[in-house]
N, C-alpha and C. Protein backbone atom coordinates (compact mmCIF):
# COMPACT_ATOMS: atom_id res chain seq x y z
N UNK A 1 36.63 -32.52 -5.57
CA UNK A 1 37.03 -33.82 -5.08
C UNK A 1 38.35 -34.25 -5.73
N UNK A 2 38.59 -34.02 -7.54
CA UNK A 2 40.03 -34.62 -7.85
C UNK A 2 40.71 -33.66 -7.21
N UNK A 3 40.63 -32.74 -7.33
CA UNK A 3 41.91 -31.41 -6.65
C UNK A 3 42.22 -31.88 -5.87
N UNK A 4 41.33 -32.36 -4.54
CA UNK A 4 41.64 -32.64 -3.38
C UNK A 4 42.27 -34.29 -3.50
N UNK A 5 42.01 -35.15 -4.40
CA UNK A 5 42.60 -36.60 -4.43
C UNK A 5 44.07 -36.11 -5.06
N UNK A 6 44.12 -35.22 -6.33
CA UNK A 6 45.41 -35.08 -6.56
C UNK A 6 46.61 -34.17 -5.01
N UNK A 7 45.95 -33.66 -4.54
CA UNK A 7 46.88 -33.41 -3.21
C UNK A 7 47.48 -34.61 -2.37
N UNK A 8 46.33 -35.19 -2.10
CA UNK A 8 46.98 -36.71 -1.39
C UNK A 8 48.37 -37.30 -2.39
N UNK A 9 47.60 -37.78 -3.51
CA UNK A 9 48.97 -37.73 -4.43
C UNK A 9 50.31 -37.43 -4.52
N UNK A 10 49.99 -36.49 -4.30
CA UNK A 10 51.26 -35.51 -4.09
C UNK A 10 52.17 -35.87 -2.78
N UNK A 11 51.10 -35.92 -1.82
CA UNK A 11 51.99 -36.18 -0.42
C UNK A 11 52.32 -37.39 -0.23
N UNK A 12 51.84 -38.10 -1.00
CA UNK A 12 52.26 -39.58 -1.03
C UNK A 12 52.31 -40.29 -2.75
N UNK A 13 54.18 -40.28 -2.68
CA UNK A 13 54.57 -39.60 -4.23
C UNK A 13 54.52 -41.34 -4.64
N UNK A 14 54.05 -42.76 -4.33
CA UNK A 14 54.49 -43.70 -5.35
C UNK A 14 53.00 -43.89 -5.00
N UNK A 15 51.68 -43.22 -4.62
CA UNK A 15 50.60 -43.66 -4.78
C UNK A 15 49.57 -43.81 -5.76
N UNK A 16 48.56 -44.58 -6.29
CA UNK A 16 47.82 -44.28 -7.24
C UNK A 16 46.44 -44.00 -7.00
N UNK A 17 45.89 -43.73 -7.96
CA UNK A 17 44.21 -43.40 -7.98
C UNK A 17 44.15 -44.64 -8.82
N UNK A 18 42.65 -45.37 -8.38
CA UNK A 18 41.96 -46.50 -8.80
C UNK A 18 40.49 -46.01 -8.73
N UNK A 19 39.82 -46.43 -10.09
CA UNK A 19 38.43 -45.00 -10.18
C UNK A 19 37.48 -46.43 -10.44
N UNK A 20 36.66 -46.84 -10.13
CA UNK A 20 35.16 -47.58 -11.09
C UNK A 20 34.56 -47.01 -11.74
N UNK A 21 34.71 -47.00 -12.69
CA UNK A 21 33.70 -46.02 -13.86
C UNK A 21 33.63 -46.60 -15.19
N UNK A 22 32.66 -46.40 -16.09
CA UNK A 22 32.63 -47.18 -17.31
C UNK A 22 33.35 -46.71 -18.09
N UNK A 23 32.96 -46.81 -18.94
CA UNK A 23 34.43 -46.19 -20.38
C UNK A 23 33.80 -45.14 -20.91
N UNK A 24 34.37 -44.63 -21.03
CA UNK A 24 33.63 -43.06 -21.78
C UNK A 24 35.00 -42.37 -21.80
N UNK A 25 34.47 -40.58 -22.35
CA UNK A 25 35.55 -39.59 -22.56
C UNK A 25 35.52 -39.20 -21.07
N UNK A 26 35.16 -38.84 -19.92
CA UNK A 26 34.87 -39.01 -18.89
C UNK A 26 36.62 -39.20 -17.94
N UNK A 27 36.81 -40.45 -18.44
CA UNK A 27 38.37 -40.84 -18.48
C UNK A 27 39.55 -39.41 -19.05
N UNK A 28 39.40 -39.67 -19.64
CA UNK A 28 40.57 -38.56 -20.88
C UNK A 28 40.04 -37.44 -19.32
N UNK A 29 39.39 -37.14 -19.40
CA UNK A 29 38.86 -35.41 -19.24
C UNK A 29 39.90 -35.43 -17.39
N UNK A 30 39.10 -37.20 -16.64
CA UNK A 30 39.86 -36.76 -15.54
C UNK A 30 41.61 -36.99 -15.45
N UNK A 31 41.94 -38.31 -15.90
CA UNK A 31 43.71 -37.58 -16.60
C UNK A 31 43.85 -36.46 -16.81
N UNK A 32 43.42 -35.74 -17.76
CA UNK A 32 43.61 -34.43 -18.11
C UNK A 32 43.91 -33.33 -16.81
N UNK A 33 42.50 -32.92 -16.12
CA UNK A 33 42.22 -32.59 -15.08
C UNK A 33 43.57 -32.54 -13.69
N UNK A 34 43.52 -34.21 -13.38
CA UNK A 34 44.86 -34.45 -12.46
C UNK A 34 46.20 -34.25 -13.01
N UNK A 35 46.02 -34.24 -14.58
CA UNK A 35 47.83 -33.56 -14.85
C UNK A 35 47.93 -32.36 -14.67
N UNK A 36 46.66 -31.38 -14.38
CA UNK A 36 47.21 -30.25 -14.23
C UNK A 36 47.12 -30.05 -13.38
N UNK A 37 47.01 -30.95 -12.05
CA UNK A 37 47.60 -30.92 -10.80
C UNK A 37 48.79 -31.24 -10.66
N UNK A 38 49.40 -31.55 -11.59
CA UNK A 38 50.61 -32.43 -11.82
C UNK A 38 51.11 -34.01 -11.23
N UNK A 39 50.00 -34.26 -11.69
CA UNK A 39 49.80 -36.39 -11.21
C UNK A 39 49.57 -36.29 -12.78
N UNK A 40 51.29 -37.47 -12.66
CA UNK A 40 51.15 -38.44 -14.11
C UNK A 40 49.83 -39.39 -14.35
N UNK A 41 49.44 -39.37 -15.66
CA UNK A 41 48.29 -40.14 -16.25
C UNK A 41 48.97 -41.84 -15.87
N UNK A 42 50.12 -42.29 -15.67
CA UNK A 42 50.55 -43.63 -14.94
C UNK A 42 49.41 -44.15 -13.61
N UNK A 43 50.03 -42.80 -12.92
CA UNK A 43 49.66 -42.97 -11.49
C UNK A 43 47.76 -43.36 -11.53
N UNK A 44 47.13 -42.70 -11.98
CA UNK A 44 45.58 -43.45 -12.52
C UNK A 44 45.46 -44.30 -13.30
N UNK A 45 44.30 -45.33 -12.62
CA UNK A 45 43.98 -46.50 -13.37
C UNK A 45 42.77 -46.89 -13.13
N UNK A 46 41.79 -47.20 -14.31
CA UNK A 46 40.14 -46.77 -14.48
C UNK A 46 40.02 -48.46 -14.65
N UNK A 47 38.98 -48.74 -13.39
CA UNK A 47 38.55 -50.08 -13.70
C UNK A 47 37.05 -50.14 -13.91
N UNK A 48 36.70 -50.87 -15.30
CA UNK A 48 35.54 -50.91 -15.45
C UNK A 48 34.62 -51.69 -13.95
N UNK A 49 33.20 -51.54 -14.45
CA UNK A 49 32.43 -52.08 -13.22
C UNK A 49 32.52 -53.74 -13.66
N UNK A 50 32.23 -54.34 -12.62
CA UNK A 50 32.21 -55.98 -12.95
C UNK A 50 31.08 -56.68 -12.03
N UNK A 51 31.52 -57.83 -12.08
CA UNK A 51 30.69 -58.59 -11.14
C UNK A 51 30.74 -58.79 -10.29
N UNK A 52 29.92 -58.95 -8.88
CA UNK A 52 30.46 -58.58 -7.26
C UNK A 52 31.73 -59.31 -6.73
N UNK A 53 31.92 -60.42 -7.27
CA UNK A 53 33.17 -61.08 -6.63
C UNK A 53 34.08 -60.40 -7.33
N UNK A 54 34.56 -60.22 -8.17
CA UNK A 54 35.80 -59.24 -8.73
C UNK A 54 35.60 -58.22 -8.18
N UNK A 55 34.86 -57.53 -7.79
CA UNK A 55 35.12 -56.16 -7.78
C UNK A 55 34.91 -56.05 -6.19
N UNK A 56 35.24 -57.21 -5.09
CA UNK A 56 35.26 -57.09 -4.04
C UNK A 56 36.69 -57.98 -4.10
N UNK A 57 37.11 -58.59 -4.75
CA UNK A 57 38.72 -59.39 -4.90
C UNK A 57 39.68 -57.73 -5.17
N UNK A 58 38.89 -56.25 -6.01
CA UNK A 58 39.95 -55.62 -6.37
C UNK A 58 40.31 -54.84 -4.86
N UNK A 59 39.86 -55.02 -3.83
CA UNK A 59 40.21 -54.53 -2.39
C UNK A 59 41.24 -55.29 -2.37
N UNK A 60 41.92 -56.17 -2.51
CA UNK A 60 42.93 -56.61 -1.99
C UNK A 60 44.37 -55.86 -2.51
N UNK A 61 43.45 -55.17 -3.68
CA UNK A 61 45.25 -54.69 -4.38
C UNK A 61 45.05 -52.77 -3.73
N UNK A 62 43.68 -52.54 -2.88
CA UNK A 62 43.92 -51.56 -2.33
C UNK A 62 44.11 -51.26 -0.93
N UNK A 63 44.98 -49.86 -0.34
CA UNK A 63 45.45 -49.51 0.97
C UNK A 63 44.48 -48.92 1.52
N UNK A 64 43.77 -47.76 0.62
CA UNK A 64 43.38 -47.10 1.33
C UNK A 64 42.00 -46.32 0.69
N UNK A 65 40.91 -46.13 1.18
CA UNK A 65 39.82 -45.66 0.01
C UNK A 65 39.48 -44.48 0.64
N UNK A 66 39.30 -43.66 -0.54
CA UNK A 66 38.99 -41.79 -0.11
C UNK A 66 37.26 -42.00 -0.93
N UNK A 67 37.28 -41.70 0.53
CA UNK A 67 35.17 -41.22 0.24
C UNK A 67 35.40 -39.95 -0.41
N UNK A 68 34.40 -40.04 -1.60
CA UNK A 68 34.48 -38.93 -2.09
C UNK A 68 33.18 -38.12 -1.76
N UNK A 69 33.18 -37.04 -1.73
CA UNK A 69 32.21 -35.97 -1.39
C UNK A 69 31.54 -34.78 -2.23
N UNK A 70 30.84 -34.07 -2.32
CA UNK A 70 30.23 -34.03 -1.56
C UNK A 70 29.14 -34.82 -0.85
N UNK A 71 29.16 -35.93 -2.07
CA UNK A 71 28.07 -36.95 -1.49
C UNK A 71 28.88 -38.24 -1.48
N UNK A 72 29.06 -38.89 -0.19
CA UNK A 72 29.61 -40.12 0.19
C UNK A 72 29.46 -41.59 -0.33
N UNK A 73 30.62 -42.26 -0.10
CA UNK A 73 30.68 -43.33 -1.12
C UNK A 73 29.29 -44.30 -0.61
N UNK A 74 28.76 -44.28 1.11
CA UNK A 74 28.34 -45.16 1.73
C UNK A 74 28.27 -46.55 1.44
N UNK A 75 27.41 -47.27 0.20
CA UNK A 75 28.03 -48.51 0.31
C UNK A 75 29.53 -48.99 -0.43
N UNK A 76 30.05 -48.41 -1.10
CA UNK A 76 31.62 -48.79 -1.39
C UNK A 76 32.02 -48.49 -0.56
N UNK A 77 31.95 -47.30 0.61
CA UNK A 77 32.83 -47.49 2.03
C UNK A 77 32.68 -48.63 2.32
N UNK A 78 31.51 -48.92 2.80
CA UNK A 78 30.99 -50.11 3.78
C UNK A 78 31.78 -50.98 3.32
N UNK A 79 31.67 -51.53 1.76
CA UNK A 79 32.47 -52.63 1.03
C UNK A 79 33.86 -52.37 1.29
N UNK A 80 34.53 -51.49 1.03
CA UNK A 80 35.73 -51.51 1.34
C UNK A 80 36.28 -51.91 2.95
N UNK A 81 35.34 -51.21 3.65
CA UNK A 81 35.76 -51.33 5.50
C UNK A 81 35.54 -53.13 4.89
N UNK A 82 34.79 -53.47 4.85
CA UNK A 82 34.28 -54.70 5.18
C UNK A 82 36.10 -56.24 4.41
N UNK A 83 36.03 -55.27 3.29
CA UNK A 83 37.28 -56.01 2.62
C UNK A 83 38.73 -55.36 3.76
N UNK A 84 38.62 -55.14 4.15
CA UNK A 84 39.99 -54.50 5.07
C UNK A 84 40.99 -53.24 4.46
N UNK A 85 39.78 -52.35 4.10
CA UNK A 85 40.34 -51.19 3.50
C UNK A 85 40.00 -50.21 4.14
N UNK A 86 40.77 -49.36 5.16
CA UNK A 86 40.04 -48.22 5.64
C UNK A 86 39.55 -46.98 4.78
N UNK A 87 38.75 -46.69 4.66
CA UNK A 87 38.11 -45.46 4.55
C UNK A 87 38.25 -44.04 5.29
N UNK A 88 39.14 -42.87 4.10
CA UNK A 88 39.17 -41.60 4.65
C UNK A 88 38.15 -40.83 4.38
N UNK A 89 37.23 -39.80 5.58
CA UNK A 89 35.66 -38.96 4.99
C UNK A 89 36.11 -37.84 5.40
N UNK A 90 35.49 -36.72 4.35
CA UNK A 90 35.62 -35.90 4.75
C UNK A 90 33.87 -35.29 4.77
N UNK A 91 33.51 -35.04 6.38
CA UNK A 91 32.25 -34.62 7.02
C UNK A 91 32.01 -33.29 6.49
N UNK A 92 31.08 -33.67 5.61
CA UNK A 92 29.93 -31.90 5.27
C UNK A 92 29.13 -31.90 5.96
N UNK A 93 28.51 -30.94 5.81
CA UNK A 93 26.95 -30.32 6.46
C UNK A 93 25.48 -30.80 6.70
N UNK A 94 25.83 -31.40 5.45
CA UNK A 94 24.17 -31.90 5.41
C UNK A 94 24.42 -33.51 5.08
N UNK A 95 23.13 -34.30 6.03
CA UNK A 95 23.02 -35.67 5.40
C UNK A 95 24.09 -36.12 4.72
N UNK A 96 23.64 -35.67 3.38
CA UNK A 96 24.72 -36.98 2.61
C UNK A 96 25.92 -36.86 2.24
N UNK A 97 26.28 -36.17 3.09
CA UNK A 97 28.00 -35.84 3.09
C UNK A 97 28.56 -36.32 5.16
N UNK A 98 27.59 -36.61 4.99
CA UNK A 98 27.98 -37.35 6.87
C UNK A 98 27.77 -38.68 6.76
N UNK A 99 27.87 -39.79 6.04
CA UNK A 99 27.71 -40.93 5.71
C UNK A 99 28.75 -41.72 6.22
N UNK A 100 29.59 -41.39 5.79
CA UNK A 100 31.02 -41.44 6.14
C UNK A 100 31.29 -41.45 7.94
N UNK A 101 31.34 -40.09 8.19
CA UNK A 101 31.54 -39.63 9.84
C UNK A 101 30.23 -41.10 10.29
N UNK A 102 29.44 -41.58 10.43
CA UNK A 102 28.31 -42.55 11.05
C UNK A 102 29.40 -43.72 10.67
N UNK A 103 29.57 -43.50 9.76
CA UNK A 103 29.84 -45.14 9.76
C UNK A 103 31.36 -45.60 10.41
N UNK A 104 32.15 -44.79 10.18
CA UNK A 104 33.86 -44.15 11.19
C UNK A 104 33.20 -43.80 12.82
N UNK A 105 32.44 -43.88 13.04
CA UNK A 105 32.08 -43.39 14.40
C UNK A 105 31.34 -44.99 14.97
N UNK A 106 30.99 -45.63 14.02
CA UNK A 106 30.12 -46.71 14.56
C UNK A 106 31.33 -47.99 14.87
N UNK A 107 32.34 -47.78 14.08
CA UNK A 107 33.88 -48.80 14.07
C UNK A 107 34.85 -48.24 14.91
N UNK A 108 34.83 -46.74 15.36
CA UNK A 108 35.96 -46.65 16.53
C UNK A 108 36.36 -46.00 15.96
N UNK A 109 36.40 -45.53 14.54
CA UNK A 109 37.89 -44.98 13.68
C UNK A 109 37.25 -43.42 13.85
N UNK A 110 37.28 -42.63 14.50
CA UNK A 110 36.80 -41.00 14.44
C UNK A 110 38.20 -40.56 13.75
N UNK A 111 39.12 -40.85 14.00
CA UNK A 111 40.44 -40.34 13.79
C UNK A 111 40.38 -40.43 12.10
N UNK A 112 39.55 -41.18 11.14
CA UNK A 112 39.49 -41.24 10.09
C UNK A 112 38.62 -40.28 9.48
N UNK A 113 37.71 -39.46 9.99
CA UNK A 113 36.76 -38.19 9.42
C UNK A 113 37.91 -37.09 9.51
N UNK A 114 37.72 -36.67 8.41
CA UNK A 114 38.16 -35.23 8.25
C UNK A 114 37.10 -34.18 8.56
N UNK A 115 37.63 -32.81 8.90
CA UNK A 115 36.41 -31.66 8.59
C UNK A 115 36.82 -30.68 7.99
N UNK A 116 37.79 -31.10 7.50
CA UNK A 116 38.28 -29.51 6.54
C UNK A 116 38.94 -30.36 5.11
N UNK A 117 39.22 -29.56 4.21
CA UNK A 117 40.06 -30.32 2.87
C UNK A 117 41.48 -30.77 3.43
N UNK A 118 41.86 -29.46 4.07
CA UNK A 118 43.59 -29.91 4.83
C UNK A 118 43.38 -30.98 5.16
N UNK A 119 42.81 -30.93 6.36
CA UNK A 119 42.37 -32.31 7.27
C UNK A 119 42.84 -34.08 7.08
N UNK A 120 41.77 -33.57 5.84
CA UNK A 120 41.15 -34.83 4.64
C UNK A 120 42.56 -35.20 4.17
N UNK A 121 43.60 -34.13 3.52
CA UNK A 121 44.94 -34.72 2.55
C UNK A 121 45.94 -35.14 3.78
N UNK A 122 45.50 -34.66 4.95
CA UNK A 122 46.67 -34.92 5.85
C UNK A 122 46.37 -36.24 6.28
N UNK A 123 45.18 -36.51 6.60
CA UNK A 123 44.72 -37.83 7.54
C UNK A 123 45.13 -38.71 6.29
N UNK A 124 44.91 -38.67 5.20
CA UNK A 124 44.92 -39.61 4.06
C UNK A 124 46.40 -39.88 4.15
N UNK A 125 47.39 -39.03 3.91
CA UNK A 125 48.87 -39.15 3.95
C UNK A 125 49.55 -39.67 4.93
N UNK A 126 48.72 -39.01 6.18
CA UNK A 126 49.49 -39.43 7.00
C UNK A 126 49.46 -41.48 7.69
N UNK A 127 47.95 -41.68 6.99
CA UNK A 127 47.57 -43.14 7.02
C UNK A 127 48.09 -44.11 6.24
N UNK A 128 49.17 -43.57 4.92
CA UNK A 128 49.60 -43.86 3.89
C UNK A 128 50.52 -44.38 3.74
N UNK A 129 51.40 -43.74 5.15
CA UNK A 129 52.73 -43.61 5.79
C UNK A 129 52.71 -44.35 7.08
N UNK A 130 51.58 -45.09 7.36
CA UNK A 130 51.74 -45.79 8.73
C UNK A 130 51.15 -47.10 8.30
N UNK A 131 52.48 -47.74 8.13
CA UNK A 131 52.16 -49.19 7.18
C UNK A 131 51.81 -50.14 8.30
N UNK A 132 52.58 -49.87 9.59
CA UNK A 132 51.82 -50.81 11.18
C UNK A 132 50.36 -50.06 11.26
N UNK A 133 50.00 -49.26 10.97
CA UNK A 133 48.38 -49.21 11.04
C UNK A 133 47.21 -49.81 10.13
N UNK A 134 48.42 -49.48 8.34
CA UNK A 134 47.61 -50.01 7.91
C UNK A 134 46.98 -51.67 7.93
N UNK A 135 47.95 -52.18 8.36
CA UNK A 135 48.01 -53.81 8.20
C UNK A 135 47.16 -53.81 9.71
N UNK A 136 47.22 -53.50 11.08
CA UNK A 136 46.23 -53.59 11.93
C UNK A 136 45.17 -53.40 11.25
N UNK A 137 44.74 -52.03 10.67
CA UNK A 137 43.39 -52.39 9.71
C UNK A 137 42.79 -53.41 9.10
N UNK A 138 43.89 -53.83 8.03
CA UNK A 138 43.15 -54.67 7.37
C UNK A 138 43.13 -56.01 8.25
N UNK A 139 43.65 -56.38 8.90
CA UNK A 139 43.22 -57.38 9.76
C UNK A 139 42.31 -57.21 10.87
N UNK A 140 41.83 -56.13 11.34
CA UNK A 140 40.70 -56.25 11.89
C UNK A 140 39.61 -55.30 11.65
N UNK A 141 39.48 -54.84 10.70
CA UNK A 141 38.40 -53.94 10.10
C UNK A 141 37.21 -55.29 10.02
N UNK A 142 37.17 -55.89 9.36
CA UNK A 142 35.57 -57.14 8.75
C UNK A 142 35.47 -57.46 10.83
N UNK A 143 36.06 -57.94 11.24
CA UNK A 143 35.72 -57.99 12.98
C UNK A 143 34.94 -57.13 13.79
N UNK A 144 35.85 -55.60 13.10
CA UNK A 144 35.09 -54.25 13.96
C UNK A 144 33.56 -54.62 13.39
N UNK A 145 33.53 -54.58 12.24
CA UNK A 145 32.17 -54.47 11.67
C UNK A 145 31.16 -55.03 11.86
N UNK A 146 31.61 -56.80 11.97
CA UNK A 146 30.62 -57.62 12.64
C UNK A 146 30.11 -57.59 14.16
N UNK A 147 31.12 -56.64 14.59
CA UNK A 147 30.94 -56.28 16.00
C UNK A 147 30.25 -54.96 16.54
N UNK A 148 29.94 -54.63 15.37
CA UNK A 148 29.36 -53.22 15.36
C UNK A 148 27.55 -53.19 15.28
N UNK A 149 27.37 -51.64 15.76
CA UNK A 149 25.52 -51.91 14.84
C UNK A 149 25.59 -51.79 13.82
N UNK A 150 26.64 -51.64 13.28
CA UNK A 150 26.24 -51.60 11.51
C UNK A 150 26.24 -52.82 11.03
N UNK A 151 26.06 -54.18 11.66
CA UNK A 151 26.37 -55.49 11.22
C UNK A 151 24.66 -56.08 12.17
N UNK A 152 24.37 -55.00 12.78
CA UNK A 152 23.13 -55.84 13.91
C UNK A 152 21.79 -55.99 13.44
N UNK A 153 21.67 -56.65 12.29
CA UNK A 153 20.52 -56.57 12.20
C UNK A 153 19.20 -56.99 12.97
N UNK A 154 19.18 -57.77 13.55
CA UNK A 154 18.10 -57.91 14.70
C UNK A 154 17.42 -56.30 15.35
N UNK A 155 18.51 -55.83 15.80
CA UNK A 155 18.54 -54.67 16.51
C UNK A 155 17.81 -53.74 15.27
N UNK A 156 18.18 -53.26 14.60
CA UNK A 156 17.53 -52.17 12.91
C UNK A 156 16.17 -53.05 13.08
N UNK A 157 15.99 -54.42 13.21
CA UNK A 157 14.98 -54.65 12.87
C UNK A 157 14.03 -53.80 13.92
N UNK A 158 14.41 -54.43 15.28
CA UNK A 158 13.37 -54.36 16.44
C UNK A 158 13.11 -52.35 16.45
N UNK A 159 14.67 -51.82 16.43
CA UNK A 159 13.95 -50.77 16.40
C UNK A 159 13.61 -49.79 15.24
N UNK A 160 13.67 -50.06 14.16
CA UNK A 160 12.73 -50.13 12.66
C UNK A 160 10.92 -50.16 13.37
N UNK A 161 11.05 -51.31 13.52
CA UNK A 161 9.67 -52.03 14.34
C UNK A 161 9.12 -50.92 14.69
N UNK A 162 9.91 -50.58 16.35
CA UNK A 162 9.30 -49.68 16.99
C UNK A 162 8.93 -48.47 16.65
N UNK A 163 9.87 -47.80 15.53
CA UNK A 163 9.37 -46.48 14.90
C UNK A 163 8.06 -46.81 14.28
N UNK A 164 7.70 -47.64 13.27
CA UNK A 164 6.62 -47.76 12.42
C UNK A 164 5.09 -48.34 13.61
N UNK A 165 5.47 -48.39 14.68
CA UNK A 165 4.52 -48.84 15.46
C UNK A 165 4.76 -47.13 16.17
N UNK A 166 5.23 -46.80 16.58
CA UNK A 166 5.36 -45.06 17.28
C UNK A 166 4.42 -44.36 16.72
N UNK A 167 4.96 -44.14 14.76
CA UNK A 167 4.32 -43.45 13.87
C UNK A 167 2.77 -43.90 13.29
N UNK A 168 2.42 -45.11 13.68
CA UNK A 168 1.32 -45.77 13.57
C UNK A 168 -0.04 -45.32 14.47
N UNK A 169 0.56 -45.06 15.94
CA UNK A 169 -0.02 -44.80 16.98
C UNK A 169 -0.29 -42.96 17.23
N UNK A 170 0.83 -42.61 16.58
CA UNK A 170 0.77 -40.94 16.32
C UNK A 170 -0.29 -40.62 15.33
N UNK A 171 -0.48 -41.49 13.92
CA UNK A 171 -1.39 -41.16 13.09
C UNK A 171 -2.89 -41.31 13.87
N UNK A 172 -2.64 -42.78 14.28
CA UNK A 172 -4.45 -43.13 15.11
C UNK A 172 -4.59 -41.99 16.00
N UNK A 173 -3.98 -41.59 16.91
CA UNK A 173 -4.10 -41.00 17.76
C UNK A 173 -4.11 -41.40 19.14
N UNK A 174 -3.30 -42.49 19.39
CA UNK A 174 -3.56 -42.79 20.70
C UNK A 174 -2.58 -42.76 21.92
N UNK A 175 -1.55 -41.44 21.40
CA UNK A 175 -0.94 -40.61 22.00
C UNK A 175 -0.58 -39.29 21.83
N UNK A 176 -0.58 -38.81 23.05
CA UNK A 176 -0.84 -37.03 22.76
C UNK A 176 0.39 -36.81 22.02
N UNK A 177 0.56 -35.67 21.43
CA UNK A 177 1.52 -34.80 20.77
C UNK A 177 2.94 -34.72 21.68
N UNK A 178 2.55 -34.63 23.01
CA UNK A 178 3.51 -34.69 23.93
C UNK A 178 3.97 -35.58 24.10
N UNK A 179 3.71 -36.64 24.00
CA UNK A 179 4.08 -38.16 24.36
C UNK A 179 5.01 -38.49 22.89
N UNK A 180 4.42 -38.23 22.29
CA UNK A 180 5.28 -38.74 20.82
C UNK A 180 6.59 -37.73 20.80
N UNK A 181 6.49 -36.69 21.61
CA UNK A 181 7.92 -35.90 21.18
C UNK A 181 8.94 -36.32 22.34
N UNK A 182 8.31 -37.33 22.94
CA UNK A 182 9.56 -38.21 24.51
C UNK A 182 9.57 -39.32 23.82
């Protein structure tokens, strides 16, 4: 995942990395790490965790957020889409590396999943570099969202509902095997 954040870096030379993580050696090790990608220890900057309003105020000082993988940011995406930060994914194989691709697919943005590492540093760069996109983003990303099913809760509810009433009726038995697989 840094290999692949220090590439973006690279292609987009006045950008920084912004990490949430607590304080530890942890720090040192990933500086270390990205200088020998050759990203100055400047260009990173480690913000401790805080309290939800700060640490949804620090979206404003960001462009752009890279889901990291193999297992996806899902709710710091969400938080970020929601603050007007697009989110770049790059789609693995299994479950929890497709977190990302669902939630870019549920807002319109497909053009934001990657499926390869290239992919991932290009879409990131090349989003980096399109300052009329980014600002359409952040002005209507929190809109897409409320406009989306990922904002519907009624809907999760009713059909939540209906699964646990499906699986209810599959246990009793008061539909055949066949019926439960339509």
């Amino acid at each position: 995942m840094l290999k692949l954040w220090a590439r973006v870096l690279k292609r987009v030379p006045d950008s920084r990395l912004v990490l949430l993580t607590g304080f530890g050696s942890h720090r040192q090790r990933t500086v270390n790490f990205l200088a020998e990608g050759g990203i100055e220890a400047h260009r990173v900057e480690f913000v401790p965790p805080c309290p939800r309003r700060e640490y949804l105020e620090r979206y404003h000082s960001v462009d752009i957020a890279l889901d990291p993988f193999p297992y996806g940011g899902h709710t710091t995406s969400l938080d970020a889409l929601w603050m007007g930060v697009p989110v770049v994914s790059l789609a693995g194989e299994r479950a929890v590396s497709r977190a990302g691709l669902s939630i870019l697919n549920n807002l319109s943005l497909s053009e934001l999943v990657a499926f390869s590492e290239d992919e991932y540093v290009k879409t990131a760069a090349d989003l980096a570099g399109d300052v009329p996109r980014l600002g359409e983003l952040r002005r209507t990303l929190r809109s897409r969202m409320e406009a989306s099913v990922l904002m519907d809760g009624p809907r999760f509810a009713r059909n939540i509902e209906a699964a646990y009433r499906a699986m209810w009726r599959r246990w009793c038995g008061e539909i055949s095997l066949a019926d439960a697989e339509n």
